[in-house]
C-alpha atoms as a PDB file:
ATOM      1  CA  UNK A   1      93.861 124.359  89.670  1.00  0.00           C
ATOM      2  CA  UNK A   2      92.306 122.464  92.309  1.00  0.00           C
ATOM      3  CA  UNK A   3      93.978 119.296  93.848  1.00  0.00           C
ATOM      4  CA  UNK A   4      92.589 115.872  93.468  1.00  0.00           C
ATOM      5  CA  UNK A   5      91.164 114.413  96.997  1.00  0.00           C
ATOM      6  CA  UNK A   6      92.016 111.102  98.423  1.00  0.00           C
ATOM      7  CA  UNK A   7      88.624 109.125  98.244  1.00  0.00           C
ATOM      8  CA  UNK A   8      90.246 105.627  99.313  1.00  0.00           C
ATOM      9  CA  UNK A   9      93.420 103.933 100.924  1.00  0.00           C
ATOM     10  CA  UNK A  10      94.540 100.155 100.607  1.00  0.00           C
ATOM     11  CA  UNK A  11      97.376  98.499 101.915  1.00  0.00           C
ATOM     12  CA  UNK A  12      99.133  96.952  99.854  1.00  0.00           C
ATOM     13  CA  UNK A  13     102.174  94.059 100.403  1.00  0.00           C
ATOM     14  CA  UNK A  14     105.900  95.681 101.279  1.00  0.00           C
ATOM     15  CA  UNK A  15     104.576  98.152 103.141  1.00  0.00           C
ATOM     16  CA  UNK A  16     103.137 100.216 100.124  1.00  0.00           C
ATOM     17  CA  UNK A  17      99.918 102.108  99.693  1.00  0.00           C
ATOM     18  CA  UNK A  18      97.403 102.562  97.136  1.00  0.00           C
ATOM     19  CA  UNK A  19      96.022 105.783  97.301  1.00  0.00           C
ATOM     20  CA  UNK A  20      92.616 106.473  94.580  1.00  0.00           C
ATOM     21  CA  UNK A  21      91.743 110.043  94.303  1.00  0.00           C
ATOM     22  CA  UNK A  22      88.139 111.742  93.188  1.00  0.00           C
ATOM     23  CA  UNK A  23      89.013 112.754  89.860  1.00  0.00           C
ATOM     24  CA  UNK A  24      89.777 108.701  88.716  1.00  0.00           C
ATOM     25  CA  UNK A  25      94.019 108.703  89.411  1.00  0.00           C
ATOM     26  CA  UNK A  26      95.331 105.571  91.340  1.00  0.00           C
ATOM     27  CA  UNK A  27      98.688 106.092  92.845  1.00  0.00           C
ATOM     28  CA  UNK A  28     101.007 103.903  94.915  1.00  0.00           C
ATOM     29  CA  UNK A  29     103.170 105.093  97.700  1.00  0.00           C
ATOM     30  CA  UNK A  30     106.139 103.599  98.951  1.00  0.00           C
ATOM     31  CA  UNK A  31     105.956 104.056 102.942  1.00  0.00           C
ATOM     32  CA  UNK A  32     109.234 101.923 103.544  1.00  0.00           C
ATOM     33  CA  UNK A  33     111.780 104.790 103.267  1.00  0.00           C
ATOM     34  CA  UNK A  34     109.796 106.572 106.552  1.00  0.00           C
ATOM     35  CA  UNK A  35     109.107 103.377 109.131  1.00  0.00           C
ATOM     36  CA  UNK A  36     111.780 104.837 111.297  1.00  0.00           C
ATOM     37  CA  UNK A  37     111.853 106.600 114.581  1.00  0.00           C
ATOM     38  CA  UNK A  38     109.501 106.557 117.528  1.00  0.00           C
ATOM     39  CA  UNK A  39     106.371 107.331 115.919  1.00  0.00           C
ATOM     40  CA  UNK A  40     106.657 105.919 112.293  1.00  0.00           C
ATOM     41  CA  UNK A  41     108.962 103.039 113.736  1.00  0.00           C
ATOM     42  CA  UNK A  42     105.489 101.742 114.883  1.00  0.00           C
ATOM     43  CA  UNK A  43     104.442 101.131 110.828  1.00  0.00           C
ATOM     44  CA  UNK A  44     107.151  98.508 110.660  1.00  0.00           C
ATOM     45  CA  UNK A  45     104.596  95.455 112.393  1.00  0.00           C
ATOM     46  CA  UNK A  46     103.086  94.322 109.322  1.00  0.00           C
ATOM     47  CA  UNK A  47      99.652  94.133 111.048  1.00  0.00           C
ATOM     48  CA  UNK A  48      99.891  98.059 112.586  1.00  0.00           C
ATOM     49  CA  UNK A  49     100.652  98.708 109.179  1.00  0.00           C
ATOM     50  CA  UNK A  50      97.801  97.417 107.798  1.00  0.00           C
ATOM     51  CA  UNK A  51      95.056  98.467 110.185  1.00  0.00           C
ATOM     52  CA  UNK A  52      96.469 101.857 110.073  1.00  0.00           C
ATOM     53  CA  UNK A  53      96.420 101.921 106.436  1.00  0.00           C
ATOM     54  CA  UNK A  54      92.461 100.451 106.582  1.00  0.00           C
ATOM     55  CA  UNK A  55      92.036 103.305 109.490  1.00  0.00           C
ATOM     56  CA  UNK A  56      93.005 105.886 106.740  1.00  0.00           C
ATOM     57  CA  UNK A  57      90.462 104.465 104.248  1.00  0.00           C
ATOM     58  CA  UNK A  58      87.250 104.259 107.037  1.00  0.00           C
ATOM     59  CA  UNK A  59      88.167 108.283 107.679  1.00  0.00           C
ATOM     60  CA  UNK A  60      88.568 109.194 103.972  1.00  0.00           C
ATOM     61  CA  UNK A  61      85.027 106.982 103.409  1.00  0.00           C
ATOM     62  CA  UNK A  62      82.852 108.728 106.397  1.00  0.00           C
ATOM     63  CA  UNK A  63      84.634 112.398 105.056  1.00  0.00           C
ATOM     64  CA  UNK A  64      83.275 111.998 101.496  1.00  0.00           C
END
């Protein structure tokens, strides 16, 4: 069975995701419980957050 590919990322408010995938399934992911540490620390400024999450959309657009 072949997996489902991640056509589109938003950002959503509290630090959530909405992730839509190629075969019509929109899921939302909860990103709060891994904003910790050196790297992912970074996600916790609202506005990193959000043009990281947009970044992640721009790739998955120019990749389809």
């Amino acid at each position: 069975m072949l997996r489902p590919t991640a056509t589109a990322v938003k950002a959503k408010e509290n630090y959530l995701i909405e992730v839509t995938f190629d075969n019509g399934e929109v899921k939302v992911f909860d990103v709060k419980p891994y904003i910790k540490g050196a790297w992912y620390g970074q996600l916790e400024d609202i506005n990193y957050f959000n043009s990281a999450a947009s970044c992640l959309s721009i790739k998955k657009s120019h990749d389809v």
